[in-house]
C-alpha atoms as a PDB file:
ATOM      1  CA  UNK A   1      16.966  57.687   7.348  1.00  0.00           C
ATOM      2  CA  UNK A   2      20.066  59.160   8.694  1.00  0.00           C
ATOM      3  CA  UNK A   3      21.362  60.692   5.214  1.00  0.00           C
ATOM      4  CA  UNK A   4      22.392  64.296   5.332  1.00  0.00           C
ATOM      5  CA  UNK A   5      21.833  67.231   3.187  1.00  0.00           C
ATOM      6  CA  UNK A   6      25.477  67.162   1.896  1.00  0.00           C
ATOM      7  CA  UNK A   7      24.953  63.522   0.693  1.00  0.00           C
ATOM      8  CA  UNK A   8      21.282  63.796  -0.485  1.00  0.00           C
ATOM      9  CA  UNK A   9      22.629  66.786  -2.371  1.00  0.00           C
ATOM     10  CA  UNK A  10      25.301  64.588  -3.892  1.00  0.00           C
ATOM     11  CA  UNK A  11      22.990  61.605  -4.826  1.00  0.00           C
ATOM     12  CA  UNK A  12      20.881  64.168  -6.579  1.00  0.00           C
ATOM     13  CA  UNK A  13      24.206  65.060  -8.725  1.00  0.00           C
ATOM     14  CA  UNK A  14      24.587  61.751  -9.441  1.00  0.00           C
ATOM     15  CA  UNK A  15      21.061  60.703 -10.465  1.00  0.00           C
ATOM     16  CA  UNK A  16      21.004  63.921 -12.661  1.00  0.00           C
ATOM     17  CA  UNK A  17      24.175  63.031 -14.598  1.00  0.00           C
ATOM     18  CA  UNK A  18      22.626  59.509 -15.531  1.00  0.00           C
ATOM     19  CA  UNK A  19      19.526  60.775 -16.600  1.00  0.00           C
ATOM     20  CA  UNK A  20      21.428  63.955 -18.810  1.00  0.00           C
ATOM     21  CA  UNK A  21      22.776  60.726 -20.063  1.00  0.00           C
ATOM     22  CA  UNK A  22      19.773  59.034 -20.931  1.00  0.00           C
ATOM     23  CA  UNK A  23      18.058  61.591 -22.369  1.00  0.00           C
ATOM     24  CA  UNK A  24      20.639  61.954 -25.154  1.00  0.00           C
ATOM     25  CA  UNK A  25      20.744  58.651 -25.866  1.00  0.00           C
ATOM     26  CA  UNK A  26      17.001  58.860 -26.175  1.00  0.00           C
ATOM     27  CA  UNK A  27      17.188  61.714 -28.066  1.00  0.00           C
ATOM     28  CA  UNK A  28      19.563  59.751 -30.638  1.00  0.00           C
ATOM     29  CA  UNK A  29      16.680  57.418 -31.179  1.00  0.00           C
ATOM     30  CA  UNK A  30      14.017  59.727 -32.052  1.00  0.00           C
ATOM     31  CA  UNK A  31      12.756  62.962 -33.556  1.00  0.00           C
ATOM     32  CA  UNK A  32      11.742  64.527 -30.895  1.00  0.00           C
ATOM     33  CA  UNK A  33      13.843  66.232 -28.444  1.00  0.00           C
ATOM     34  CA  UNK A  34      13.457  65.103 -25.176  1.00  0.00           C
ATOM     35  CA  UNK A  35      14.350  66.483 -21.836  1.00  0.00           C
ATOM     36  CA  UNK A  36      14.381  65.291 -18.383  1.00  0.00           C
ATOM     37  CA  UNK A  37      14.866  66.530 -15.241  1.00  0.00           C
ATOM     38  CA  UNK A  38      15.106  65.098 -11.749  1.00  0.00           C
ATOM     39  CA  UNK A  39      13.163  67.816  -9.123  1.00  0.00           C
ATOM     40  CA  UNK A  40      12.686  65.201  -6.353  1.00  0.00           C
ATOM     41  CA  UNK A  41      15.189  62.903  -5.091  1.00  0.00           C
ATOM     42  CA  UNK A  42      14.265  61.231  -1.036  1.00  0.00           C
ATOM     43  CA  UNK A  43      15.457  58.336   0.543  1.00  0.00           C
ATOM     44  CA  UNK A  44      12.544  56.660   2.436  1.00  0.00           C
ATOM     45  CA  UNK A  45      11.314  53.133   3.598  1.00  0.00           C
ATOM     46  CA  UNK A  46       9.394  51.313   1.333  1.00  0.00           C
ATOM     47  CA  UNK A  47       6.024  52.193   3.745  1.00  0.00           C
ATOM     48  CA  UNK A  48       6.998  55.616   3.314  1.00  0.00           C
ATOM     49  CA  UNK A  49       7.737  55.589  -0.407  1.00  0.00           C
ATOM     50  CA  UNK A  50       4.000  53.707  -0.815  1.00  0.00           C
ATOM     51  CA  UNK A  51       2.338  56.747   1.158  1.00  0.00           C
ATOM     52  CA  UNK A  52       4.172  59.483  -1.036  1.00  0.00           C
ATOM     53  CA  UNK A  53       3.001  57.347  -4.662  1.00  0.00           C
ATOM     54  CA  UNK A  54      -0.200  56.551  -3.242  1.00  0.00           C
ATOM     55  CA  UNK A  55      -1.169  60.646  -3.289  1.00  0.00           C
ATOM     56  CA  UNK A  56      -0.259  60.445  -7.032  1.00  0.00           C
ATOM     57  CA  UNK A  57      -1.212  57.141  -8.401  1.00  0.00           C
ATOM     58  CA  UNK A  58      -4.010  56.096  -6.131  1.00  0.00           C
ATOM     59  CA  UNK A  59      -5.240  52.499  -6.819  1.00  0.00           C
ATOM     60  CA  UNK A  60      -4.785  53.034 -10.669  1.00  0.00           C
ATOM     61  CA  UNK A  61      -2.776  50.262 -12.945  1.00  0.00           C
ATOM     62  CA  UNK A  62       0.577  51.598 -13.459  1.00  0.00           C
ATOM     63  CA  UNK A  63       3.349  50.350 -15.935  1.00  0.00           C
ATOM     64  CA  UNK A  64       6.658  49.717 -14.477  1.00  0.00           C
ATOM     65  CA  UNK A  65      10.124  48.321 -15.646  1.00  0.00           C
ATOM     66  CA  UNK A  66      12.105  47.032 -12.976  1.00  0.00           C
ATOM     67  CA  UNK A  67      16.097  45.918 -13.037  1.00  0.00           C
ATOM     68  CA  UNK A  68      17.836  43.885 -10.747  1.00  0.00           C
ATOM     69  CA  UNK A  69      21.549  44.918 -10.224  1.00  0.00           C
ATOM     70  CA  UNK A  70      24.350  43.355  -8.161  1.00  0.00           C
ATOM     71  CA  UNK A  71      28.168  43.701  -7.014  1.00  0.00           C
ATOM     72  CA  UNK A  72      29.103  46.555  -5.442  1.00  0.00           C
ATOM     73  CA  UNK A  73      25.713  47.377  -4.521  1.00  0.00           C
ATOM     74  CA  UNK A  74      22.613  45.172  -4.547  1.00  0.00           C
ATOM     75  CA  UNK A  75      19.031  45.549  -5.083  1.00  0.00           C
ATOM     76  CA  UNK A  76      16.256  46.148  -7.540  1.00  0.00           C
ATOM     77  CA  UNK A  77      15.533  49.387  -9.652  1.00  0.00           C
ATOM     78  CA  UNK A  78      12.185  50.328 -11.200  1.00  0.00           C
ATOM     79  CA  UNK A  79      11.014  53.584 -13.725  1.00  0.00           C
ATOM     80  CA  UNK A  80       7.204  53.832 -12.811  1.00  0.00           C
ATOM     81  CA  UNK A  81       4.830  55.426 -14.953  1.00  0.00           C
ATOM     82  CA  UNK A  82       0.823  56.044 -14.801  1.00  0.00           C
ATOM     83  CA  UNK A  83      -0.287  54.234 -17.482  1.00  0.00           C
ATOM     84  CA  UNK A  84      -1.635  57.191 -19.496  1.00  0.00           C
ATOM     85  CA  UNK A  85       1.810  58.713 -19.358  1.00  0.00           C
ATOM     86  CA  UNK A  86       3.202  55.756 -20.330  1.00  0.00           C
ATOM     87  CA  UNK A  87       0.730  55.487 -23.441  1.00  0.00           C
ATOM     88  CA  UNK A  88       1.579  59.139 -24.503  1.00  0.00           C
ATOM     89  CA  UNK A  89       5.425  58.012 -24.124  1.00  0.00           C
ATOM     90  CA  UNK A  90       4.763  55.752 -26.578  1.00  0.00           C
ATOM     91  CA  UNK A  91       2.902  57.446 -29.040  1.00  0.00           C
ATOM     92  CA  UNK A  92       5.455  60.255 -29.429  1.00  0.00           C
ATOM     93  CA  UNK A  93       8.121  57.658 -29.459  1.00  0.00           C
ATOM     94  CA  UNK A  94       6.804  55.345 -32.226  1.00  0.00           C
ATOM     95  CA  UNK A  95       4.124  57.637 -33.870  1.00  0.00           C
ATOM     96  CA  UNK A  96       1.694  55.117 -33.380  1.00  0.00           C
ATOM     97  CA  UNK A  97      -2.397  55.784 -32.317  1.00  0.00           C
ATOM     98  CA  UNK A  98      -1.975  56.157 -28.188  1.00  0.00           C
ATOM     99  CA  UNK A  99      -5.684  54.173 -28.284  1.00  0.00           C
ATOM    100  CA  UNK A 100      -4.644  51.504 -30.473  1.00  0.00           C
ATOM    101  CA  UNK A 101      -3.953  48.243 -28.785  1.00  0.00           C
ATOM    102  CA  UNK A 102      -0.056  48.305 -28.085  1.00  0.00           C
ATOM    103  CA  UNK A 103       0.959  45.677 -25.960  1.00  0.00           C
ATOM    104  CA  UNK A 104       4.156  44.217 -28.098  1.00  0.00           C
ATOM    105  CA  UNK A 105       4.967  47.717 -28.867  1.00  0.00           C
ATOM    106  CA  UNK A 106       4.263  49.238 -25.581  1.00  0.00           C
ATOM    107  CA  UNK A 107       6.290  46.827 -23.527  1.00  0.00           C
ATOM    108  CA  UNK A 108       9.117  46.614 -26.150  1.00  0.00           C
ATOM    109  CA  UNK A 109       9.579  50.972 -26.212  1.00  0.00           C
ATOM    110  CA  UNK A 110       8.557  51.031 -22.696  1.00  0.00           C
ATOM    111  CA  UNK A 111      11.545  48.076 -21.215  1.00  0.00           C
ATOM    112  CA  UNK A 112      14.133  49.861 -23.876  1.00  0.00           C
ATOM    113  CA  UNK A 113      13.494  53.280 -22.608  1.00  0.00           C
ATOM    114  CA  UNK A 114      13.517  51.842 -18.274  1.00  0.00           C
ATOM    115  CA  UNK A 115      16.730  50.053 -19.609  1.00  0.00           C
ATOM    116  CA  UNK A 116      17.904  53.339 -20.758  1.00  0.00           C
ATOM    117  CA  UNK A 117      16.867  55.513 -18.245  1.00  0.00           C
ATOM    118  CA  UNK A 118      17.989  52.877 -15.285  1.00  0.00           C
ATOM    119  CA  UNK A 119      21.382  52.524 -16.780  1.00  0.00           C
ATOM    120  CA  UNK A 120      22.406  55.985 -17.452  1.00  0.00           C
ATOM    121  CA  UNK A 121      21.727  56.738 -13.461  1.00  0.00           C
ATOM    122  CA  UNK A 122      23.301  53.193 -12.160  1.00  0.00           C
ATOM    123  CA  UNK A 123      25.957  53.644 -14.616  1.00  0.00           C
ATOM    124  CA  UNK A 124      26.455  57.095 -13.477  1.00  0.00           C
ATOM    125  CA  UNK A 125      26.854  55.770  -9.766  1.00  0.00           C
ATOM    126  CA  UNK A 126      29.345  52.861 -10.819  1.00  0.00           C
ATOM    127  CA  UNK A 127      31.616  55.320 -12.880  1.00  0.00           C
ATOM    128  CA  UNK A 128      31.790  58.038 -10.270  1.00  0.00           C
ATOM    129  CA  UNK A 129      32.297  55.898  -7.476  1.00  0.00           C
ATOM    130  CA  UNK A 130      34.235  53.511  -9.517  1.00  0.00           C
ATOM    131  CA  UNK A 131      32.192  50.628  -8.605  1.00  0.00           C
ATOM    132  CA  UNK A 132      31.153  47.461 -10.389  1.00  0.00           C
ATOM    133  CA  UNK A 133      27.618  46.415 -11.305  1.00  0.00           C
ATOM    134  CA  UNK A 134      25.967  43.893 -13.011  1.00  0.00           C
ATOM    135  CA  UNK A 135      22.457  44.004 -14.319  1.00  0.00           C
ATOM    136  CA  UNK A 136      19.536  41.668 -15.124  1.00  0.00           C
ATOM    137  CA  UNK A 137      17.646  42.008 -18.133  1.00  0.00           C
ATOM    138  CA  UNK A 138      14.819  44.414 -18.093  1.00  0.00           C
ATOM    139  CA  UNK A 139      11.152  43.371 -17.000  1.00  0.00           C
ATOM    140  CA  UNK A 140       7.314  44.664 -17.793  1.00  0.00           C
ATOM    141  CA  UNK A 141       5.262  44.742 -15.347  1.00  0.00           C
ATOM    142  CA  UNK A 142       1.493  46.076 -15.031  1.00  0.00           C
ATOM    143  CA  UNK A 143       0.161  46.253 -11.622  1.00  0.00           C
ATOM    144  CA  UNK A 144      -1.226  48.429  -8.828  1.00  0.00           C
ATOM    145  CA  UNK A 145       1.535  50.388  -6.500  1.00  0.00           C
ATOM    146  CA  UNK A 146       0.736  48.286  -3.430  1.00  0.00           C
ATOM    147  CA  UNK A 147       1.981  44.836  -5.814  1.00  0.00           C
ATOM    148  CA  UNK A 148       5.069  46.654  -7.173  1.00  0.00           C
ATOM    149  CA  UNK A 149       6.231  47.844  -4.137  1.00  0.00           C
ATOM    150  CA  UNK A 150       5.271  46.875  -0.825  1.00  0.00           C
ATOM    151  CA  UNK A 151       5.079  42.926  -1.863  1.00  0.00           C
ATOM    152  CA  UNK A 152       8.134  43.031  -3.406  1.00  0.00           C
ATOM    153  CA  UNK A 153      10.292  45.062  -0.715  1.00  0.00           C
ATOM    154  CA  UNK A 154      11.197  44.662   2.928  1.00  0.00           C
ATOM    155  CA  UNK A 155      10.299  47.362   5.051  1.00  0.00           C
ATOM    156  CA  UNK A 156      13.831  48.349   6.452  1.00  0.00           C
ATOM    157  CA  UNK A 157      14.910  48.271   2.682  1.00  0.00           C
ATOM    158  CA  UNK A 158      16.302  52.022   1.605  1.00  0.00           C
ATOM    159  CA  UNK A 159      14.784  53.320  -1.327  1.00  0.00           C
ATOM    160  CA  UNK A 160      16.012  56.225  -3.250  1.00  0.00           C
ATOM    161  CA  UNK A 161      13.296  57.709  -5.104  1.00  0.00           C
ATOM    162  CA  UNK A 162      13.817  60.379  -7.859  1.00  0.00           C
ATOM    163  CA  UNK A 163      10.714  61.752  -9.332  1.00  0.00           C
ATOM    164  CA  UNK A 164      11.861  62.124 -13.174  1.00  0.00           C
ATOM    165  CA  UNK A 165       9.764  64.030 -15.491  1.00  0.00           C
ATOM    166  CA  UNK A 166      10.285  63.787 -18.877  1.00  0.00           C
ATOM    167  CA  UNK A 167       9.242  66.610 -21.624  1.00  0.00           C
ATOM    168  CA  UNK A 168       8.989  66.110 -25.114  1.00  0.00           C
ATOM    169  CA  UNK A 169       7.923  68.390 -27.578  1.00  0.00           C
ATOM    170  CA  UNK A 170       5.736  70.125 -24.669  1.00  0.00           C
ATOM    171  CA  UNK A 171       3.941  67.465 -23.173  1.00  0.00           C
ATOM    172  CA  UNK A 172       4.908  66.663 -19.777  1.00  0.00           C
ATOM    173  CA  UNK A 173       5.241  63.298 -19.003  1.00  0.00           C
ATOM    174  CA  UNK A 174       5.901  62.249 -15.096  1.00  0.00           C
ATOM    175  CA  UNK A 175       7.574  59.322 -14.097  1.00  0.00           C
ATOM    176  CA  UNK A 176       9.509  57.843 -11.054  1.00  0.00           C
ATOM    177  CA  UNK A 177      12.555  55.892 -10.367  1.00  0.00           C
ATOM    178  CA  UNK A 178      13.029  54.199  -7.389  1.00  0.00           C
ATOM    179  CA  UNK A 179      16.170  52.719  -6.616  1.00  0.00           C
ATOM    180  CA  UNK A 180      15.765  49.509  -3.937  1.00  0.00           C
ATOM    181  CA  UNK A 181      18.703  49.105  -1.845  1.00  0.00           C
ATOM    182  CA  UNK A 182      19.271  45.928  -0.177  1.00  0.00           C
ATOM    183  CA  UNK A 183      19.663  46.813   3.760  1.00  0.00           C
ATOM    184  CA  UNK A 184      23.322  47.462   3.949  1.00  0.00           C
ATOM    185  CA  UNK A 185      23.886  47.905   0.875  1.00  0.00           C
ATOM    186  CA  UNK A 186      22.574  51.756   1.222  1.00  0.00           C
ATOM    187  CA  UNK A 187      25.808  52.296   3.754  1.00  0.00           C
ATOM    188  CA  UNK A 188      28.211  51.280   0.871  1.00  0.00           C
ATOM    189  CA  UNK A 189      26.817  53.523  -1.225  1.00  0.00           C
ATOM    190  CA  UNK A 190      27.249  56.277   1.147  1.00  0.00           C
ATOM    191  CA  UNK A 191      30.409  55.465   2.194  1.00  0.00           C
ATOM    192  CA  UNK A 192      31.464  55.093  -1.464  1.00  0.00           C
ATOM    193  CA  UNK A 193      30.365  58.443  -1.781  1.00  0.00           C
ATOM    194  CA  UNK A 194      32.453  59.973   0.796  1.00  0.00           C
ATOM    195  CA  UNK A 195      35.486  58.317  -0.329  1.00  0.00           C
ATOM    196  CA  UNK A 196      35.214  59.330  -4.178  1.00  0.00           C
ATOM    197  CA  UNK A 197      33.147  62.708  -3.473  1.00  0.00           C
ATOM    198  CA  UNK A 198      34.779  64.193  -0.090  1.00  0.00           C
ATOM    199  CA  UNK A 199      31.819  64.471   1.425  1.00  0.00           C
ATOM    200  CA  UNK A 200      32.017  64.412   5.295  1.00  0.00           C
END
C-alpha cells in the first residue's frame, strides 16, 4: 500500500494517543480500571483486511459500531467486537447478567463506548494534524464480517486497521478498529502527516 515504516510508525503514535484518551474517559465512567493498548496497526485493502478478520472471527455474528466522518478526511470508522467480547464488555460495564437479554442496554453501552473509543483516535488525528472533522452519530450493527465490510467498502478503499485490546480488571477483551479511508483521502492523511510530523 505504499506507506512506509516511518509513517506506519507514526499512525501507530497517533492511534495510541486517542485510545490513552479513551480509556480515561472510560475509566471516568466506571469502577473498573480499564486499559487498552493498540499491538497491531496495518493499512490494507478491504479484501485484505476481510482475509486477516476472517482467521479470527470466522462466519460468527459480530457487533460493530460504525461512524461516518468528513472534512479534512472522509470515510467511515468501525470498533468490531466478537459478540462474546462484546457481552463481557457489557457486563463489567453495567454489572448486569452477561446471559440476560440486553439488547437496549447492549447497544446503548456498546455505541457510547465505539463513540468513545472512535473519537479519542479521530480526534487525536484532527488535533495533531490540525485538521477538521465532522462526525455522524454512532450506529449498531449486528452482522457477519463479509456484510460489515466487504459490502460496505470498495476494494481500492485504504483501511487502517488497529487491533485494540481492551483489559479490565483481568479479562482480556479483543476488539478492532478499522478506519475506512475514502480513496484519496488516505494521501491527505499522509501528507498531513509529513507536514505536521516531519516525516520524510
Amino acid at each position: 500500500m505504499n506507506v512506509t515504516t516511518e509513517e506506519l510508525n507514526a499512525l501507530e503514535e497517533l492511534i495510541n494517543i486517542g485510545v490513552g484518551r479513551a480509556a480515561s474517559l472510560l475509566n471516568e465512567m466506571v469502577d473498573s480500571h480499564i486499559r487498552l493498548k493498540i499491538p497491531v496497526v496495518k493499512v490494507l485493502s478491504a479484501t485484505d483486511v476481510y482475509q486477516e478478520l476472517i482467521k479470527r472471527f470466522h462466519d460468527e455474528t459480530l457487533s460493530s459500531v460504525k461512524l461516518g466522518f468528513t472534512g479534512s478526511f472522509h470515510g467511515t470508522a468501525s470498533l468490531i467486537f466478537p459478540t462474546d467480547s462484546a457481552s463481557t464488555l457489557i457486563a463489567v460495564l453495567t454489572g448486569e447478567d452477561p446471559s440476560a437479554d440486553l439488547d437496549a442496554v447492549k447497544i446503548g453501552t456498546l455505541s457510547e463506548i465505539g463513540n468513545i473509543v472512535i473519537n479519542g483516535v479521530m480526534g487525536s488525528l484532527s488535533n495533531v494534524l490540525k485538521k477538521h472533522i465532522n462526525y455522524t452519530l454512532p450506529v449498531y450493527l449486528e452482522d457477519n464480517l463479509e456484510n460489515l465490510l466487504l459490502s460496505a467498502y470498495e476494494n481500492d478503499s485504504k483501511i487502517l486497521l488497529a487491533q485494540a485490546s481492551f483489559t479490565i480488571e483481568r479479562l482480556e477483551i479483543i476488539g478492532d478498529i478499522i478506519l475506512i479511508f475514502l480513496v484519496g483521502t488516505f494521501d491527505a492523511l499522509i501528507n498531513a502527516m509529513k507536514d505536521e510530523m516531519g516525516i520524510i
